[in-house]
Protein backbone atom coordinates (compact mmCIF):
# COMPACT_ATOMS: atom_id res chain seq x y z
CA UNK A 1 -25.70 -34.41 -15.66
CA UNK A 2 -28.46 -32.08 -16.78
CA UNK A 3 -27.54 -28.48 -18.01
CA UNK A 4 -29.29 -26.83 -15.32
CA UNK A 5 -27.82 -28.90 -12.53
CA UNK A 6 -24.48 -28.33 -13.04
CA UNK A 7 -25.17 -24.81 -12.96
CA UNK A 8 -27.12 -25.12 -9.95
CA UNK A 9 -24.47 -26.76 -8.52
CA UNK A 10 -21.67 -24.35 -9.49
CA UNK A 11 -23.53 -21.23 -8.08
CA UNK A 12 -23.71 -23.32 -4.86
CA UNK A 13 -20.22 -23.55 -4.67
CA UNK A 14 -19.89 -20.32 -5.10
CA UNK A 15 -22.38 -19.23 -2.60
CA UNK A 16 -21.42 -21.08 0.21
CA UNK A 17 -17.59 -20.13 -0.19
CA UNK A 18 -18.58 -16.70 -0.61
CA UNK A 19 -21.18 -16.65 2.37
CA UNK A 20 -18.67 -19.26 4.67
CA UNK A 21 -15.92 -16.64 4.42
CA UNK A 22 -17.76 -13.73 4.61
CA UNK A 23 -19.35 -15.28 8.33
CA UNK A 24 -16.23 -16.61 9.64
CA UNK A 25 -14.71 -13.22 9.24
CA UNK A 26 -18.08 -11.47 10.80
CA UNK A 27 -17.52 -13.52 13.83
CA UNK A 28 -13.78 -13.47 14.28
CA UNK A 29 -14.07 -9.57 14.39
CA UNK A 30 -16.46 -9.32 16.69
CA UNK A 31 -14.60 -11.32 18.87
CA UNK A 32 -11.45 -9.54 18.72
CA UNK A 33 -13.86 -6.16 19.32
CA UNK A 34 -15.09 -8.25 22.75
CA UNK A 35 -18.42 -7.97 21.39
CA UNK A 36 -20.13 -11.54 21.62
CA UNK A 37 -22.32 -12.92 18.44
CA UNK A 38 -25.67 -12.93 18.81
CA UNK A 39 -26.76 -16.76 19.46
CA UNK A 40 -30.35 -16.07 17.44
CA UNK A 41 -31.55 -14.77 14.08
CA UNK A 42 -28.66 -15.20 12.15
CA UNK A 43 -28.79 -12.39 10.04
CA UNK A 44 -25.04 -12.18 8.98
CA UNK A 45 -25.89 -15.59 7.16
CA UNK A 46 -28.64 -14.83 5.97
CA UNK A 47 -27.39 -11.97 4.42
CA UNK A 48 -23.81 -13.49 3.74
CA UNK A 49 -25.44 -16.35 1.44
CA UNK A 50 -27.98 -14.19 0.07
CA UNK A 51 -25.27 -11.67 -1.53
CA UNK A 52 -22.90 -14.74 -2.07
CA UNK A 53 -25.73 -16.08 -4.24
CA UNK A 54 -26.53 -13.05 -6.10
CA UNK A 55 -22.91 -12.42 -6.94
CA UNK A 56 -22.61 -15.79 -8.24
CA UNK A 57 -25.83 -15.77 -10.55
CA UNK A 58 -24.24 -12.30 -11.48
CA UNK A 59 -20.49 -13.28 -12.25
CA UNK A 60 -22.16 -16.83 -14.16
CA UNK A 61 -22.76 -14.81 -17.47
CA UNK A 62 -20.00 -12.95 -17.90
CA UNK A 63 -17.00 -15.62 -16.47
CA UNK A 64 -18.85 -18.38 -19.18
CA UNK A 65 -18.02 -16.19 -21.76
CA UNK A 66 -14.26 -15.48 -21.12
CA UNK A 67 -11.32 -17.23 -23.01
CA UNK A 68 -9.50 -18.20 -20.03
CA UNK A 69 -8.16 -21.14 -17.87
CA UNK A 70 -8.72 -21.91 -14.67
CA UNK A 71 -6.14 -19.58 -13.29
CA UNK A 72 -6.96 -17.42 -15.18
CA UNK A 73 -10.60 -16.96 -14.45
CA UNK A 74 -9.35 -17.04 -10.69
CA UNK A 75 -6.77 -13.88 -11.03
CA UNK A 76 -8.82 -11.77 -13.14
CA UNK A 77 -12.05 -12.74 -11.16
CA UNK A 78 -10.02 -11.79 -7.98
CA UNK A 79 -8.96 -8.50 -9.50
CA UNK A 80 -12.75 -7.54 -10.28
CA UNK A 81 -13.79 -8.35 -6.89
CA UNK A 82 -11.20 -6.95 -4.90
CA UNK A 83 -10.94 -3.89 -6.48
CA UNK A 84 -14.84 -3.45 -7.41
CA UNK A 85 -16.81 -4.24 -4.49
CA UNK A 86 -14.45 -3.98 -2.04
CA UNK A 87 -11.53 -1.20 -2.41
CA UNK A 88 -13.84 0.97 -4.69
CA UNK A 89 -16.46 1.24 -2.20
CA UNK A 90 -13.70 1.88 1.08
CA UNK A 91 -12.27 4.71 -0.44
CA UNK A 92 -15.62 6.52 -1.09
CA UNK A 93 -16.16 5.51 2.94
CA UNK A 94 -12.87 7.25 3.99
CA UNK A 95 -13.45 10.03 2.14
CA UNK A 96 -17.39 10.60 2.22
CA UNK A 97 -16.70 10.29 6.42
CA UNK A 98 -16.89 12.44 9.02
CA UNK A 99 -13.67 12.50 11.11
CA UNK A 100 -11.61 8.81 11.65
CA UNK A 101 -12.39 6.55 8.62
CA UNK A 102 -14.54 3.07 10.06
CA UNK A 103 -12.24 1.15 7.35
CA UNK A 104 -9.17 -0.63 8.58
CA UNK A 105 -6.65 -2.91 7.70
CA UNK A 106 -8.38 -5.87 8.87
CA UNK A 107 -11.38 -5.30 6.44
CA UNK A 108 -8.43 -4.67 3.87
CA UNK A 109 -7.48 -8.32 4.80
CA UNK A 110 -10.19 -9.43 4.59
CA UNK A 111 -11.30 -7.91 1.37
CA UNK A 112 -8.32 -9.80 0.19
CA UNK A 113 -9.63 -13.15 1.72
CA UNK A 114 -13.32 -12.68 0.71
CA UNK A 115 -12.10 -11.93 -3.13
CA UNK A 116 -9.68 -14.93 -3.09
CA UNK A 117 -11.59 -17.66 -1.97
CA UNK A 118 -14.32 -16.70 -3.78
CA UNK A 119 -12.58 -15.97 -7.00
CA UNK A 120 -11.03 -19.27 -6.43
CA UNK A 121 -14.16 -21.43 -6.26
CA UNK A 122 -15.34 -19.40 -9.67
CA UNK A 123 -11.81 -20.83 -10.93
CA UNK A 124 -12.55 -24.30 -9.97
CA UNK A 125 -16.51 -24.62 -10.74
CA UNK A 126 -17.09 -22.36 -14.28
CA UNK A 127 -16.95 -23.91 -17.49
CA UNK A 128 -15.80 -21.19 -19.55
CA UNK A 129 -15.93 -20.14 -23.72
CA UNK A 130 -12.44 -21.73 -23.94
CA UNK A 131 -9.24 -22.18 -22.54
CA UNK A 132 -6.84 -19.36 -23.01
CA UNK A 133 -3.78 -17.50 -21.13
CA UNK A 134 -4.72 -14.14 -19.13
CA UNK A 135 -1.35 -12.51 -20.42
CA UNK A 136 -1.65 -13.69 -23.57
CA UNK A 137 -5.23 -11.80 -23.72
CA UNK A 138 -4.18 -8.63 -22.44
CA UNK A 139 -1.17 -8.19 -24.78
CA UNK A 140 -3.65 -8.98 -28.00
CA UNK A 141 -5.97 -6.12 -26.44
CA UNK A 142 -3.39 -3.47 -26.59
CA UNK A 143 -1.59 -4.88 -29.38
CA UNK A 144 -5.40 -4.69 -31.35
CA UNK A 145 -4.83 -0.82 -30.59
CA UNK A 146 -1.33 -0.04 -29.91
CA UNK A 147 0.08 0.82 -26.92
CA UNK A 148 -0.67 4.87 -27.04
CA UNK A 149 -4.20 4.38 -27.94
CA UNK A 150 -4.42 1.54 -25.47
CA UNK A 151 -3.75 3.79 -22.48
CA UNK A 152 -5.71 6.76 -24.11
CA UNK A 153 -9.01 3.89 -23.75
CA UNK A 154 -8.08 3.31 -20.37
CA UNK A 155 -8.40 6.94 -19.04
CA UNK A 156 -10.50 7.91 -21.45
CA UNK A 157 -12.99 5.28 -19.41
CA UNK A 158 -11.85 6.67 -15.84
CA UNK A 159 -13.13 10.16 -17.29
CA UNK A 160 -16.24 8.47 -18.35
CA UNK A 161 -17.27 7.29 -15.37
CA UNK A 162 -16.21 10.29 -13.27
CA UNK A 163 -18.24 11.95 -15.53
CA UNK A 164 -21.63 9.66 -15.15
CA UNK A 165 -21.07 9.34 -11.25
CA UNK A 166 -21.49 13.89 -11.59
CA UNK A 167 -24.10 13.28 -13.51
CA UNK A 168 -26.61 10.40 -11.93
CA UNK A 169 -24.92 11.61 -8.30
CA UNK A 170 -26.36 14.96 -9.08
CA UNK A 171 -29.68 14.31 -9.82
CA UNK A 172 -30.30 11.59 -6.94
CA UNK A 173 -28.51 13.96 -4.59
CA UNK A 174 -31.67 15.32 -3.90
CA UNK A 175 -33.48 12.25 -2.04
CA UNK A 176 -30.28 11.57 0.11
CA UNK A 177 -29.41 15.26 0.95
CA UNK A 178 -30.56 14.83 4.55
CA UNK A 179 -28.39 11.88 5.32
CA UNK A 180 -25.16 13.59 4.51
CA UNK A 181 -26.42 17.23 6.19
CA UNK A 182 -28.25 16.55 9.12
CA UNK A 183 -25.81 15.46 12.02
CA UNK A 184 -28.50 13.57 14.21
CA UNK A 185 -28.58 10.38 12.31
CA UNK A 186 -25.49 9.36 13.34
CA UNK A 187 -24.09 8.16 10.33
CA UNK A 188 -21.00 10.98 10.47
CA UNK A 189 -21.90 11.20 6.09
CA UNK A 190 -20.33 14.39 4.11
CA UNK A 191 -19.51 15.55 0.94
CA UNK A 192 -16.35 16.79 0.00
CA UNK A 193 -15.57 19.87 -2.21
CA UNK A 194 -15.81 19.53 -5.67
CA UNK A 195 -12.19 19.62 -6.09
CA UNK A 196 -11.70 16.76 -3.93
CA UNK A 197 -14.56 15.02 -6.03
CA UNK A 198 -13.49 15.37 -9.62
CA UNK A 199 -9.68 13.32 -8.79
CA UNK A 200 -11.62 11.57 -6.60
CA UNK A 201 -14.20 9.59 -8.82
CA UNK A 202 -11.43 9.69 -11.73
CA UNK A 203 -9.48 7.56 -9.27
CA UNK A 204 -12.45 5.22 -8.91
CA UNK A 205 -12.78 4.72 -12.36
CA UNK A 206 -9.68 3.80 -12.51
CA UNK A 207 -10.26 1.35 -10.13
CA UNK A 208 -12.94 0.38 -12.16
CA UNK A 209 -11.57 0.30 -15.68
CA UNK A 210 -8.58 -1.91 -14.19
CA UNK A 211 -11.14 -4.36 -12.89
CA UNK A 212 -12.92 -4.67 -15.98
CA UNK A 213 -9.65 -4.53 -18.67
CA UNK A 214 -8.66 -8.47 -18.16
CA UNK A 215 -12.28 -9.67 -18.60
CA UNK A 216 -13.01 -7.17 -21.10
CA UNK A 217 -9.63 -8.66 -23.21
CA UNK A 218 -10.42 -12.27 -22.73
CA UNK A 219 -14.77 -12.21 -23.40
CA UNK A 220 -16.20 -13.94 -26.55
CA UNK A 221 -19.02 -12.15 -25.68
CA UNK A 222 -20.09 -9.04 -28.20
CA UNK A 223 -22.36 -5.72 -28.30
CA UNK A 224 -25.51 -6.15 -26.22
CA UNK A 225 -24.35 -9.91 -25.34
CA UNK A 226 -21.63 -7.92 -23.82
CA UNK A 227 -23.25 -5.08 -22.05
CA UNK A 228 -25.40 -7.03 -20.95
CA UNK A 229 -23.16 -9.93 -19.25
CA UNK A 230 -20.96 -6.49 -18.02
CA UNK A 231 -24.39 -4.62 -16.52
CA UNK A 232 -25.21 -7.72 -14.43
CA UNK A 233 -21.77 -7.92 -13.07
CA UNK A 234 -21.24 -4.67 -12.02
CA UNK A 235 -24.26 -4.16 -10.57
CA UNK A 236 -24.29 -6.68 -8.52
CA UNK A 237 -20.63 -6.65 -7.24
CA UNK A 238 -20.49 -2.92 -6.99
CA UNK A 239 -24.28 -2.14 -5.71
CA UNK A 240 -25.84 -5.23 -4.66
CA UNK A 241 -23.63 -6.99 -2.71
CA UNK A 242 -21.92 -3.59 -0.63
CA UNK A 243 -24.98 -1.98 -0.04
CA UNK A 244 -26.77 -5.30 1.38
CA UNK A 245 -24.10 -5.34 3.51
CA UNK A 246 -24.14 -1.95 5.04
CA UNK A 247 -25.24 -2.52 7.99
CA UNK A 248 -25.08 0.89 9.98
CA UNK A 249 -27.22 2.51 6.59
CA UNK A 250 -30.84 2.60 7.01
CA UNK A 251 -32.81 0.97 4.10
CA UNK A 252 -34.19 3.61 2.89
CA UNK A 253 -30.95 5.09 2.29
CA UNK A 254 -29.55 1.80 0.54
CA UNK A 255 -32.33 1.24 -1.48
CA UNK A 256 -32.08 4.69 -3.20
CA UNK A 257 -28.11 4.41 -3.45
CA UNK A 258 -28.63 0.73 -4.96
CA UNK A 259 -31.09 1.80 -7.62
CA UNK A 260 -28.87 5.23 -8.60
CA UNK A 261 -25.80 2.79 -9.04
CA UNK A 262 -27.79 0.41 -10.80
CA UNK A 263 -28.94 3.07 -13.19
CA UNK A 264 -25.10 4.46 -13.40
CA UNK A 265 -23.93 0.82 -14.28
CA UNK A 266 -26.44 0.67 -16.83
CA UNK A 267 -25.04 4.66 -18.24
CA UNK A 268 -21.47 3.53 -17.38
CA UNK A 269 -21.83 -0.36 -19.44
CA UNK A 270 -22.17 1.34 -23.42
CA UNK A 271 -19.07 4.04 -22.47
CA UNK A 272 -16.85 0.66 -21.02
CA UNK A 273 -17.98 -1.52 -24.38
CA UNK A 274 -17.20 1.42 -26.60
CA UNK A 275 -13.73 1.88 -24.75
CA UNK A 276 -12.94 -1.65 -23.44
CA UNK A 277 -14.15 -3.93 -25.87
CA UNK A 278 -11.67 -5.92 -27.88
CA UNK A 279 -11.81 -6.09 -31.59
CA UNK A 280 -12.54 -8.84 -33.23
């Protein structure tokens, strides 16, 4: 089979378990809610295999690269997921809210399920560098730099991108202001005090750094190969993919939030190589 095919076909896979899960959880919550699906337009799967899509031509570049088996591709895949475009962006929701938070612990579930089944068809369908044990990986990363230092890296990149997040936050704060100030549109935004902020997005990044650590130790990949493969897959599972799914935000509002996170990816990528990388 062609090159070209198989990939085709792999991203499919991907895609439709992605998208599949993603409706069937859409629809069994609005049930529970009593709130009955709409029988025409079928925007939830439009939008479901649209993102599912994206994340998969995303992930391709970066899970082809990685030293890993199967399983392993599936648990550290998982990890990157759950914790990246899913947990990341419902703590910033509880916290940037007004009053009650909207997340609860069925969209922690299914988080969970969304990751897992989708990590899990990545598993099955990705030909990767070469086989290799997760473990195995992550003990030659801190071994590479000793335990102390090892750590040090690890923080050191949860500073980093508390740091960027001030930074690129700051300057597009000015073409969201409204949103988060002006009561009528209904969106219940705010922004917490700056001490709240600064342990806050440190938090995140740890969230972050965590996610990326088990690729980061098992990628063949190296400099701009790397930050590269890294940009496109944190972009798209921490911008893309949420913010298309956002339903109660108006598009103006995502667009400008998907374009400042894109930009902070592409800020936060060199600081996570320089940190994260593994030595050869």
């Amino acid at each position: 089979m062609k090159p070209w095919l198989d990939a085709a076909g792999e991203v499919a896979v991907v895609t439709v378990a992605y998208g599949g899960v993603t409706v069937l959880l859409h629809h069994l919550a609005s049930k529970s809610q009593g709130k009955e699906v709409p029988r025409t337009g079928g925007r939830i799967e439009v939008k479901a295999l649209a993102t599912g899509c994206i994340l998969a031509l995303a992930l391709r570049p970066l899970v082809g690269s990685l030293r890993l088996g199967s399983l392993g591709v599936t648990a550290s895949v998982w990890m990157f997921l759950l914790l990246l475009t899913f947990l990341l962006n419902m703590i910033e929701i509880t916290v940037f809210t007004e009053g009650r938070s909207p997340v609860r612990l069925r969209d922690v579930i299914g988080a969970v399920l969304v990751s897992g089944v989708t990590a899990s068809a990545v598993g099955a369908v990705t030909t990767t560098a070469a086989p290799g044990a997760l473990m195995k990986n992550l003990a030659e990363w801190f071994n590479a730099f000793g335990w102390k230092e090892g750590v040090g890296r690890v923080l050191g990149a949860a500073v980093a991108y508390m740091v960027a997040y001030i930074v690129i936050g700051s300057a597009t704060w000015p073409l969201v202001r409204s949103y988060y100030s002006n009561p009528s549109t209904g969106l219940r935004l705010r922004v917490p005090s700056g001490g709240v902020i600064i342990p806050l997005q440190t938090g995140r990044g740890l969230f972050v750094t965590l996610a990326v650590l088990p690729l980061a130790a098992s990628t063949a990949a190296h400099g701009w190969d790397w930050g590269l493969r890294f940009w496109l897959a944190l972009s798209a599972s921490g911008a893309v993919v949420p913010l298309v799914l956002a339903r109660e935000w108006p598009l103006r509002l995502r667009l400008i939030h998907g374009v400042e996170i894109t930009v902070f990816f592409m800020v936060l990528t060199p600081a996570l190589w320089w940190m994260l990388a593994a030595r050869s």
